[in-house]
C-alpha atoms as a PDB file:
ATOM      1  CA  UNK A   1      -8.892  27.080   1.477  1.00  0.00           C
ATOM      2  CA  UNK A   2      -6.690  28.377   4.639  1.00  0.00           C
ATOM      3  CA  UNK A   3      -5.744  31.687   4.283  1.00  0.00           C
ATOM      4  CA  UNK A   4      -1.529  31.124   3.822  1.00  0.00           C
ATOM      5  CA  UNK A   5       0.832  33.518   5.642  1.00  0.00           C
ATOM      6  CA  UNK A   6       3.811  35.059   5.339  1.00  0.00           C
ATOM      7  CA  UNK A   7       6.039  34.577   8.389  1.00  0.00           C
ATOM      8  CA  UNK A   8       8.364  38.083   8.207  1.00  0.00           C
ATOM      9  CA  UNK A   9      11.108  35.882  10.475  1.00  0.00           C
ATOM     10  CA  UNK A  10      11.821  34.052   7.418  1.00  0.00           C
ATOM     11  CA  UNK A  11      14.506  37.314   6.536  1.00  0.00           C
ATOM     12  CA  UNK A  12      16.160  36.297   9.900  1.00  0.00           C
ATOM     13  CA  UNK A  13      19.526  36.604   8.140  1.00  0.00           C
ATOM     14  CA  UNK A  14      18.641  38.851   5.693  1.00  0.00           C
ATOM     15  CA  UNK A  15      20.817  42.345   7.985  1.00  0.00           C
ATOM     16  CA  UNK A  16      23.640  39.685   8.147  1.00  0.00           C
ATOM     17  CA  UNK A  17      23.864  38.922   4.687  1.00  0.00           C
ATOM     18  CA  UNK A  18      22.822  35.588   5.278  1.00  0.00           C
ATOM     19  CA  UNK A  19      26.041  34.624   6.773  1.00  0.00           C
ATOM     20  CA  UNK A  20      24.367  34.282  10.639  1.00  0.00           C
ATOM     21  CA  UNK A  21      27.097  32.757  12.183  1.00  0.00           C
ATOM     22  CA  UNK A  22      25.925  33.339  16.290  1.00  0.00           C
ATOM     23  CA  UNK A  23      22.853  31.892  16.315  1.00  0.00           C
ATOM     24  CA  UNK A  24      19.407  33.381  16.052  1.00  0.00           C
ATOM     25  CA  UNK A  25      19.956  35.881  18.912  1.00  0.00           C
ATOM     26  CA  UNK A  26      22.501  37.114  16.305  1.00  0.00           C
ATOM     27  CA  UNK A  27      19.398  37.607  13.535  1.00  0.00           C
ATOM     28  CA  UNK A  28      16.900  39.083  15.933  1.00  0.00           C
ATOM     29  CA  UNK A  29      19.470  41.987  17.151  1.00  0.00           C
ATOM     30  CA  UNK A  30      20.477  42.755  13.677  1.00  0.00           C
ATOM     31  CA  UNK A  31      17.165  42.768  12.671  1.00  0.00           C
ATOM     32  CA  UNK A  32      15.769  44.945  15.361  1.00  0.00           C
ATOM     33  CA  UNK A  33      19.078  47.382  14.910  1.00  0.00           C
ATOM     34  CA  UNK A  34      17.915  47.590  11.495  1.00  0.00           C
ATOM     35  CA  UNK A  35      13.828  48.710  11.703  1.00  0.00           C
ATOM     36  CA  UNK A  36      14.082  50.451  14.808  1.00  0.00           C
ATOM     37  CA  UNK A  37      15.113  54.015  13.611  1.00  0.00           C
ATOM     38  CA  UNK A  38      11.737  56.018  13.341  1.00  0.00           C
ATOM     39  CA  UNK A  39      13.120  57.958  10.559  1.00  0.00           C
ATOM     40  CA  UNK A  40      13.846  55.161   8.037  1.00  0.00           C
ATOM     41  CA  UNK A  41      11.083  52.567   9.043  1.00  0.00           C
ATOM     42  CA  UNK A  42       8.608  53.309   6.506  1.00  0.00           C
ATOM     43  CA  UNK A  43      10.837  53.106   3.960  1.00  0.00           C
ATOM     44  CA  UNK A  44      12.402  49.650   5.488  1.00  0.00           C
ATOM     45  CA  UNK A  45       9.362  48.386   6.369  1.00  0.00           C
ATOM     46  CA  UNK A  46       6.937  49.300   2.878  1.00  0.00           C
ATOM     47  CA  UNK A  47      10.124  47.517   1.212  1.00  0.00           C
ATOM     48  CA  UNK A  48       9.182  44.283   3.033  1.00  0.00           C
ATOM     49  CA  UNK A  49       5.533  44.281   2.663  1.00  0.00           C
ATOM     50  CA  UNK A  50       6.536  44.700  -1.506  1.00  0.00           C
ATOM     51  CA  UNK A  51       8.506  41.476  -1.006  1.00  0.00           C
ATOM     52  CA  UNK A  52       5.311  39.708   0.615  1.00  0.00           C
ATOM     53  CA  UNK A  53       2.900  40.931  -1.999  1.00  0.00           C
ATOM     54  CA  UNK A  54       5.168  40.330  -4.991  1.00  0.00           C
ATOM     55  CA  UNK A  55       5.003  36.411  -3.448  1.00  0.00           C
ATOM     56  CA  UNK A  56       1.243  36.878  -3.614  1.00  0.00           C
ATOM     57  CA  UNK A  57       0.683  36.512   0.022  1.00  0.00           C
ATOM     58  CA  UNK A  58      -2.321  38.424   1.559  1.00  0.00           C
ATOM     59  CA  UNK A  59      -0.982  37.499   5.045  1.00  0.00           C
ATOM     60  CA  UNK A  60       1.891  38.362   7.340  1.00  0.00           C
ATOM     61  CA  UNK A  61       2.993  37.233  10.600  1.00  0.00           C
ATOM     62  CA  UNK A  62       4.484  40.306  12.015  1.00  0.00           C
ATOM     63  CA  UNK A  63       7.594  39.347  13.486  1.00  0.00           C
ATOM     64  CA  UNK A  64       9.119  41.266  16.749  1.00  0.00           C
ATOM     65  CA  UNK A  65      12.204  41.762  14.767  1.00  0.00           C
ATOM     66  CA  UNK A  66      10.388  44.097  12.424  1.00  0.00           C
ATOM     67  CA  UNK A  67       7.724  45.692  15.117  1.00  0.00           C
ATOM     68  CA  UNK A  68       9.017  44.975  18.603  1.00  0.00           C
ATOM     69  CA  UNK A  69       6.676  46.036  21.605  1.00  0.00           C
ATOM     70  CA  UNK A  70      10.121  47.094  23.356  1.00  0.00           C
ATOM     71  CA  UNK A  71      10.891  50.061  20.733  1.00  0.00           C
ATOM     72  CA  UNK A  72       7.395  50.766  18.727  1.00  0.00           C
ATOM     73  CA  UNK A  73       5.985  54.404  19.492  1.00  0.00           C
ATOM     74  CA  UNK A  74       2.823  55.019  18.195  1.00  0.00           C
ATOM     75  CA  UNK A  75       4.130  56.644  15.459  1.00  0.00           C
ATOM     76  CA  UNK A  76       5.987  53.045  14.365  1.00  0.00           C
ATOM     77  CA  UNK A  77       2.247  51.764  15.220  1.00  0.00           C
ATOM     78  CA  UNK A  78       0.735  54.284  12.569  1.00  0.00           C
ATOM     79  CA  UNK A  79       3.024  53.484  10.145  1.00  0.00           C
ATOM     80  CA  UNK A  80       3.085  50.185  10.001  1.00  0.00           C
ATOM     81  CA  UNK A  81      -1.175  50.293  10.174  1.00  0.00           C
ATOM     82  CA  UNK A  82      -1.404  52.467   7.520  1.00  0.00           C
ATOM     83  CA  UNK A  83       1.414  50.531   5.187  1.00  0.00           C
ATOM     84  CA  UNK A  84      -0.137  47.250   5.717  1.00  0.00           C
ATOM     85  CA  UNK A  85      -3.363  48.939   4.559  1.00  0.00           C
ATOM     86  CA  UNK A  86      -2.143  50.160   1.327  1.00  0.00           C
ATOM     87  CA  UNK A  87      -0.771  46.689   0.472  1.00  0.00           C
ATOM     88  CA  UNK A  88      -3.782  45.065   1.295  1.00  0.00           C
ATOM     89  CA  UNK A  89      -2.087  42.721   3.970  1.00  0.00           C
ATOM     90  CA  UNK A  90      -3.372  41.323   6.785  1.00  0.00           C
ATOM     91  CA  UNK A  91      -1.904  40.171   9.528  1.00  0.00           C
ATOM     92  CA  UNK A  92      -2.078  36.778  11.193  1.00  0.00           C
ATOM     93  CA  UNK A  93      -0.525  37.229  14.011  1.00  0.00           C
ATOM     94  CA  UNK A  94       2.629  38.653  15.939  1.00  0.00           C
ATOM     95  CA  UNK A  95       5.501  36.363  16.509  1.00  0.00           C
ATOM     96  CA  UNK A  96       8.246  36.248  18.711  1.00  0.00           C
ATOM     97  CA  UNK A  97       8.828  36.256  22.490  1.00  0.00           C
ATOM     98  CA  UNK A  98       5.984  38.666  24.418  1.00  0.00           C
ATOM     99  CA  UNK A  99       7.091  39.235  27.782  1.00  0.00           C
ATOM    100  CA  UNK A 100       8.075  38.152  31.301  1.00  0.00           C
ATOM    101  CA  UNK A 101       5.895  40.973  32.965  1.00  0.00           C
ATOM    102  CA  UNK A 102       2.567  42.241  33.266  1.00  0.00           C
ATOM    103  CA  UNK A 103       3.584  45.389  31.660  1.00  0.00           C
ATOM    104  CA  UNK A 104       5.422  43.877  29.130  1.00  0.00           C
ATOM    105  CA  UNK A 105       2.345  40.859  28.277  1.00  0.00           C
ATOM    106  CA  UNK A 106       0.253  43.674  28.660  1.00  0.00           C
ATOM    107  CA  UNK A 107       2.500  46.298  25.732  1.00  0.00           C
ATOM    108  CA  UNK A 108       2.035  43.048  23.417  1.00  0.00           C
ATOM    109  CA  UNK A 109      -1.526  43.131  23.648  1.00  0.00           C
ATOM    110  CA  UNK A 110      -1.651  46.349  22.842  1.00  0.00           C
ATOM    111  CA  UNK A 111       0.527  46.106  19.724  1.00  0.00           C
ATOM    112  CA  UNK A 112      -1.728  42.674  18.473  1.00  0.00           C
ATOM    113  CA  UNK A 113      -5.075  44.972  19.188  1.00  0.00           C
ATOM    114  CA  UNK A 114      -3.589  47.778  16.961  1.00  0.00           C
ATOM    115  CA  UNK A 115      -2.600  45.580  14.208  1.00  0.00           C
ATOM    116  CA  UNK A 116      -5.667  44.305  14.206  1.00  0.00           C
ATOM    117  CA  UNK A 117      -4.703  40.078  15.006  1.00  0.00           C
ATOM    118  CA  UNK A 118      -5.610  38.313  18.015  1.00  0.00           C
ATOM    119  CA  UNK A 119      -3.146  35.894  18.166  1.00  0.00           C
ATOM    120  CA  UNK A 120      -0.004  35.931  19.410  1.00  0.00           C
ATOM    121  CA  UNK A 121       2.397  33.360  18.478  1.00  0.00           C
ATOM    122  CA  UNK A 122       4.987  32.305  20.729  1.00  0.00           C
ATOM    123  CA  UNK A 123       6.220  32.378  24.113  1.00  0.00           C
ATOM    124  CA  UNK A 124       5.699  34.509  27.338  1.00  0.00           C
ATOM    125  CA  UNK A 125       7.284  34.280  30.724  1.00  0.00           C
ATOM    126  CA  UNK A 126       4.885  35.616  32.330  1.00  0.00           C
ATOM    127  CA  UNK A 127       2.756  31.815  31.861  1.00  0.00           C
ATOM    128  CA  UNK A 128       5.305  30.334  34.072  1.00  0.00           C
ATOM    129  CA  UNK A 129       5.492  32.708  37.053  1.00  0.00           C
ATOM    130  CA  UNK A 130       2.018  34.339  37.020  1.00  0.00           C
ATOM    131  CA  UNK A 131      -0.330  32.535  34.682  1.00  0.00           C
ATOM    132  CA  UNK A 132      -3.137  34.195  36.374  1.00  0.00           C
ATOM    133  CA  UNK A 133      -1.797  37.427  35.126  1.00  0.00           C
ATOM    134  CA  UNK A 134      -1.331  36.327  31.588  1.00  0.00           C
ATOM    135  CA  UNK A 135      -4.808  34.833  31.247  1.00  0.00           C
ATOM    136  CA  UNK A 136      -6.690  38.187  32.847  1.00  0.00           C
ATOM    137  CA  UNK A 137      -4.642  40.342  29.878  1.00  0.00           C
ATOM    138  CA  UNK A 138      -4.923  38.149  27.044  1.00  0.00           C
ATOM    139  CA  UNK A 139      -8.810  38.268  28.144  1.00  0.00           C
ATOM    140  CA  UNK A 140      -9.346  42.050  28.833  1.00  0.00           C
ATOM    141  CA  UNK A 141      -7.522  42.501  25.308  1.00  0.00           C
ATOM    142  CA  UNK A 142      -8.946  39.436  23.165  1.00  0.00           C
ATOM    143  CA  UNK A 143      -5.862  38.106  22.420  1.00  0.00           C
ATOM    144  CA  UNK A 144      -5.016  34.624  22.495  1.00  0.00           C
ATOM    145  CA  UNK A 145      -1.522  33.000  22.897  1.00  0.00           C
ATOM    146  CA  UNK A 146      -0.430  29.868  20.962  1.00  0.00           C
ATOM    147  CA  UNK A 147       2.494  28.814  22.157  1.00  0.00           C
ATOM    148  CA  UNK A 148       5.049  27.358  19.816  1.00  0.00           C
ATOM    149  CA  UNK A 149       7.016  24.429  20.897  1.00  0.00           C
ATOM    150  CA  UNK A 150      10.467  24.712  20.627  1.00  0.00           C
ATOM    151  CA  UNK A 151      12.108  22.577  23.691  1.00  0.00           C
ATOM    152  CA  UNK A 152       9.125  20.535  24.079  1.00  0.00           C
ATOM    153  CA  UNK A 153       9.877  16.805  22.658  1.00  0.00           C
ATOM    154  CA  UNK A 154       6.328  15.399  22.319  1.00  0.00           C
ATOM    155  CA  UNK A 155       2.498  17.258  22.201  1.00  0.00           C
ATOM    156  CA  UNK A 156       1.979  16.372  25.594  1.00  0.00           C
ATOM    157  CA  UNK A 157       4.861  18.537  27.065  1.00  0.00           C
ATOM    158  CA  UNK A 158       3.098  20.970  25.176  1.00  0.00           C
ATOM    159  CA  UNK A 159      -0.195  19.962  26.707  1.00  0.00           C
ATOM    160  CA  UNK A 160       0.943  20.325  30.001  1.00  0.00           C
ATOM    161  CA  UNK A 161       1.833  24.215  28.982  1.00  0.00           C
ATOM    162  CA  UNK A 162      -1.825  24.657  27.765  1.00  0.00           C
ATOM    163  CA  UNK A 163      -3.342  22.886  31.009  1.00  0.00           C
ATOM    164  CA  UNK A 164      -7.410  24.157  30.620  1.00  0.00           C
ATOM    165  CA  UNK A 165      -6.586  26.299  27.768  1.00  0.00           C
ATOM    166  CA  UNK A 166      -8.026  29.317  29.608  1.00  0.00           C
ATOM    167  CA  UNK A 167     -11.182  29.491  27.910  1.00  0.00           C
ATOM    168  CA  UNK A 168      -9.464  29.151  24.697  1.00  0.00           C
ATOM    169  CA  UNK A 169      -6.850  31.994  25.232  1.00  0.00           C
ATOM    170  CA  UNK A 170      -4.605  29.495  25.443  1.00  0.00           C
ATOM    171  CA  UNK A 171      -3.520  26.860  22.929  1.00  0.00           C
ATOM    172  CA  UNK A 172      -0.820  26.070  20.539  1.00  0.00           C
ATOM    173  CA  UNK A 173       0.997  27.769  17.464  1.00  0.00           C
ATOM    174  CA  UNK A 174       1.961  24.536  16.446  1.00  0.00           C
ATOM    175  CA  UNK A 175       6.075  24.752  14.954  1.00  0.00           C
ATOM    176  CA  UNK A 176       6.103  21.581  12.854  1.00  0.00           C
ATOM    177  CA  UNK A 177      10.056  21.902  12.258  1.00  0.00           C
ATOM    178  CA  UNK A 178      10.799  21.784  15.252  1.00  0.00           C
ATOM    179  CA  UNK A 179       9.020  18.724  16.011  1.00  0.00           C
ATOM    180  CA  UNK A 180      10.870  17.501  13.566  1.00  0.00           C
ATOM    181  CA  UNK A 181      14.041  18.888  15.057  1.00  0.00           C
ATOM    182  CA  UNK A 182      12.911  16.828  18.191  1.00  0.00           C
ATOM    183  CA  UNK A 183      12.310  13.589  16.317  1.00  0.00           C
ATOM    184  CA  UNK A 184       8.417  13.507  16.522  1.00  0.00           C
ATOM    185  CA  UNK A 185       6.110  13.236  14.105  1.00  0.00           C
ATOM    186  CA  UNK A 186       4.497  16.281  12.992  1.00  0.00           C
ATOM    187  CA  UNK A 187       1.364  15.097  11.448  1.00  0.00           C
ATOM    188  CA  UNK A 188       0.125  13.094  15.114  1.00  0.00           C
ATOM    189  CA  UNK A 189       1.457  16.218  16.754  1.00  0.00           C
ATOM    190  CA  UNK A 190      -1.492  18.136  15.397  1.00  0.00           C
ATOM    191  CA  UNK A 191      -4.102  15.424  15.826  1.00  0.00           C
ATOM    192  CA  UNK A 192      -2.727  15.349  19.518  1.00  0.00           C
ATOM    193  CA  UNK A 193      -2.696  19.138  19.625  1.00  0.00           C
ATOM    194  CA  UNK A 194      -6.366  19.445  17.842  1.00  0.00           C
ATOM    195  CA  UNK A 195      -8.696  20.679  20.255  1.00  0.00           C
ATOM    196  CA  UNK A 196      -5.936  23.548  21.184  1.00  0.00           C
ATOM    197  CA  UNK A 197      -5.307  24.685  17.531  1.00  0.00           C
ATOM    198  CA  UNK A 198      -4.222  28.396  17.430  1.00  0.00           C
ATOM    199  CA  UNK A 199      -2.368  29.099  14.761  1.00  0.00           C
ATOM    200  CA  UNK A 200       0.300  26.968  12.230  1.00  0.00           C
ATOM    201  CA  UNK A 201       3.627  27.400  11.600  1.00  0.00           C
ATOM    202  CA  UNK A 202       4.716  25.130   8.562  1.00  0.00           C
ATOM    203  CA  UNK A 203       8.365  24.302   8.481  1.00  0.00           C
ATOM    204  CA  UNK A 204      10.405  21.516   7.296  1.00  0.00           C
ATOM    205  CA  UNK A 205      14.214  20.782   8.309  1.00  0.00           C
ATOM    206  CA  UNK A 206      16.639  18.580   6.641  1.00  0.00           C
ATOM    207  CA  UNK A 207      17.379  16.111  10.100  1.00  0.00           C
ATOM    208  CA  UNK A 208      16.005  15.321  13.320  1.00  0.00           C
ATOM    209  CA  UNK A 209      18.347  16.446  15.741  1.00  0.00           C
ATOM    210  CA  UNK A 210      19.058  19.744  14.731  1.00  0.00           C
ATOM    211  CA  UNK A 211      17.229  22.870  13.390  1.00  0.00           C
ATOM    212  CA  UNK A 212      17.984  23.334   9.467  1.00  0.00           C
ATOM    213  CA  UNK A 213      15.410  24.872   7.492  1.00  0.00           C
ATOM    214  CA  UNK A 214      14.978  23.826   4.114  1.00  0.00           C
ATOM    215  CA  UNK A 215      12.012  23.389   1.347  1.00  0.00           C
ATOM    216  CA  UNK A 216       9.117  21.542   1.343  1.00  0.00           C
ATOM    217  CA  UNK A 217       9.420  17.508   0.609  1.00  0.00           C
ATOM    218  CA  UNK A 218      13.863  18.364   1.015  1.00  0.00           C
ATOM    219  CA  UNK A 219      13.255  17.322   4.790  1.00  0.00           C
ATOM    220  CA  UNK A 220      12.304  14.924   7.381  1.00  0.00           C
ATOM    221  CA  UNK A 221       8.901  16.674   8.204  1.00  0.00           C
ATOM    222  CA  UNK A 222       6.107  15.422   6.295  1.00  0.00           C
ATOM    223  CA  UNK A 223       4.695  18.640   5.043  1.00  0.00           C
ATOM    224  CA  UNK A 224       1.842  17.312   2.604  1.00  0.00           C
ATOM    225  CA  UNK A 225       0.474  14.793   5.298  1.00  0.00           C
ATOM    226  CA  UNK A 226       0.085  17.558   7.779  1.00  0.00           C
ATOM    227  CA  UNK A 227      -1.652  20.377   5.821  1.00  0.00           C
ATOM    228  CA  UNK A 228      -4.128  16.992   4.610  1.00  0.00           C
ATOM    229  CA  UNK A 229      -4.199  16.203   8.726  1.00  0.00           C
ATOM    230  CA  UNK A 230      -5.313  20.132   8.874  1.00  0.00           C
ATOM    231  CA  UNK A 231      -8.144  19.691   6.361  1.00  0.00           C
ATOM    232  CA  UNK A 232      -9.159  16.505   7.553  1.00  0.00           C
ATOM    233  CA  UNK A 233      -9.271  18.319  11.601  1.00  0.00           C
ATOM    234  CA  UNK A 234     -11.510  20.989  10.159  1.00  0.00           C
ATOM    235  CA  UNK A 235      -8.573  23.802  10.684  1.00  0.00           C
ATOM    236  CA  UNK A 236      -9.502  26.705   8.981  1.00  0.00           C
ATOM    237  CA  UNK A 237      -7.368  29.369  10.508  1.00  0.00           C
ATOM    238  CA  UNK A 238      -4.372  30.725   8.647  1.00  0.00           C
ATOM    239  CA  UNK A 239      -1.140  28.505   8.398  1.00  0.00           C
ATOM    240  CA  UNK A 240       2.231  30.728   7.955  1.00  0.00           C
ATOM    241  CA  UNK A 241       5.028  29.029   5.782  1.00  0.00           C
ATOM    242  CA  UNK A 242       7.971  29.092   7.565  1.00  0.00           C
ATOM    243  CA  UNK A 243      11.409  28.598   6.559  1.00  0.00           C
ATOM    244  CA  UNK A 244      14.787  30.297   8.103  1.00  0.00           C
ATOM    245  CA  UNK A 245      17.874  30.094   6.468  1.00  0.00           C
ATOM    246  CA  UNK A 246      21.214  30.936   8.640  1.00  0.00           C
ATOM    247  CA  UNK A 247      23.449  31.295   5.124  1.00  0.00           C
ATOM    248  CA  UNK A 248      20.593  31.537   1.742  1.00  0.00           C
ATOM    249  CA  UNK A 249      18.025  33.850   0.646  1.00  0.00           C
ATOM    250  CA  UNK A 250      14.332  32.028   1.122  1.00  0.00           C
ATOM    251  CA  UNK A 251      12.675  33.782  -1.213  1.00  0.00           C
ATOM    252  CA  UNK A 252      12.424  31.137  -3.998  1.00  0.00           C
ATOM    253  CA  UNK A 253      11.996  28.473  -1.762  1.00  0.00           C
ATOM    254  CA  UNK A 254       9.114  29.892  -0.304  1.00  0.00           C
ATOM    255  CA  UNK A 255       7.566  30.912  -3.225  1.00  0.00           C
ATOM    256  CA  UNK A 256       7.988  26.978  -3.837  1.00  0.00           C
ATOM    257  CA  UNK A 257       6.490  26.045  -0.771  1.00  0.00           C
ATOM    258  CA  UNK A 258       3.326  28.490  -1.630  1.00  0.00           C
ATOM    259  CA  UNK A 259       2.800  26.687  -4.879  1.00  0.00           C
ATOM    260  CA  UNK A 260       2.990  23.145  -3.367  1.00  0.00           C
ATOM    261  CA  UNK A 261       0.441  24.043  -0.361  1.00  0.00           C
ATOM    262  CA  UNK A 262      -1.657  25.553  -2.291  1.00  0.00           C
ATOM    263  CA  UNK A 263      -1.894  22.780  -4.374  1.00  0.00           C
ATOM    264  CA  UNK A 264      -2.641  20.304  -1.659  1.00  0.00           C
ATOM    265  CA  UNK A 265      -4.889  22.267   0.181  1.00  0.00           C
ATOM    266  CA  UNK A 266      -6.870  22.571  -2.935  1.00  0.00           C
ATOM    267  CA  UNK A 267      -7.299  18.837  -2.967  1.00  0.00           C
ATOM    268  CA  UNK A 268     -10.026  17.260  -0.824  1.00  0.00           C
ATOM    269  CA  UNK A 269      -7.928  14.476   1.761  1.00  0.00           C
ATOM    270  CA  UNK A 270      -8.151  10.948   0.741  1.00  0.00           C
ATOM    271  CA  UNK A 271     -11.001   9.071   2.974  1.00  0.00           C
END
């Protein structure tokens, strides 16, 4: 069975009470305001990795909001290595936005190596100005980045992103809630998107056309047909469960959504 995930952006909300009124941007500052301080983020951050354990995750996609490569010292670094240690968590990847510069491609790297994932999951500028660049770091540091679709409408915007794949350093961190947010299926997205498979992010959301998060089987994304599509394309890398509420607590509803894919990845696809 895939090894499930905890994706820490699902507490997007969580410094705003859940009442983000401004957008994500709103979440991510509030959220970096929050961990930042040296001399409280052990505390903060142990208190999160409790949360994932308690919701018997082994798995955590470190989010930039909770260990940015803008503000982490290596004594943030240390910290964090030596909490998700003690909690017996590993981590699938780091998530979030890694740069529009060398130096700045090249700090996320660096964070990924000493956290011990090779996957980054997101977007960097850097691919559209100097993609050269990019590719030579992610190589010299064994990282990979899947990109996660966001704007793109159909896999093969996406595709054009990937081009070659770069030896495999490039691929996609396939965002299934947001293809539903675009009005594409998610389940042909990933057969389209197969060969460039680098990481899942499971999410459903209540309508095309906009970006509500919501739980499993409540939306328009057809959650159980795409973790079956993932069995049935041989994936057998982690796959984070995603789900951001602007104005509710996910907790329950991800502990939900662990239950139900659990359940279906423990069930062999139909021929």
């Amino acid at each position: 069975m895939n090894p499930l995930s905890f994706m820490s952006a699902n507490f997007v909300a969580r410094q705003l009470n859940y009442n983000m009124t401004e957008g994500w941007g709103q979440g991510d500052r509030a959220t970096n305001d929050y961990f930042r301080p040296l001399a409280t983020y052990a505390e903060r951050f142990e208190a999160l990795l409790v949360e994932v354990r308690a919701l018997n995750f082994e798995m955590i996609d470190i989010w930039t909001g909770h260990l940015n490569w803008q503000w982490a010292t290596p004594e943030h670094v240390v910290i964090a290595r030596d909490l998700l240690a003690k909690h017996r968590l590993g981590v699938a990847s780091l998530a979030g936005g890694f740069g529009n510069t060398r130096e700045e491609v090249e700090k996320s790297c660096q964070l990924a190596n000493a956290l011990g994932t090779t996957v980054l999951g997101g977007n960097a500028g850097l691919l559209k100005t100097d993609r050269a660049a990019l590719v030579a770091i992610l190589k010299e540091h064994g990282v990979r980045l899947g990109i996660e679709n966001h704007p793109e409408k159909t896999p093969q915007e996406l595709l054009e992103k990937i081009g070659d794949g770069a030896d495999s350093f490039i691929g996609a961190a396939v965002d299934t809630g947001w293809f539903g947010t675009q009005g594409f299926d998610a389940m042909f997205a990933l057969v389209e998107l197969r060969n460039h498979l680098v990481h899942i992010h499971l999410k459903d959301v209540l309508a095309p056309g906009a970006h509500v998060t919501c739980r499993y089987g409540q939306g328009c994304v057809p959650i159980q047909r795409c973790a079956e599509m993932l069995q049935r394309l041989d994936y057998t890398g982690p796959i984070s469960i995603e789900h951001e509420p602007e104005h509710s607590d996910p907790t329950e509803d991800i502990r939900a959504n662990a239950r139900s894919l659990r359940r279906w990845l423990a069930t062999p696809p139909a021929p």
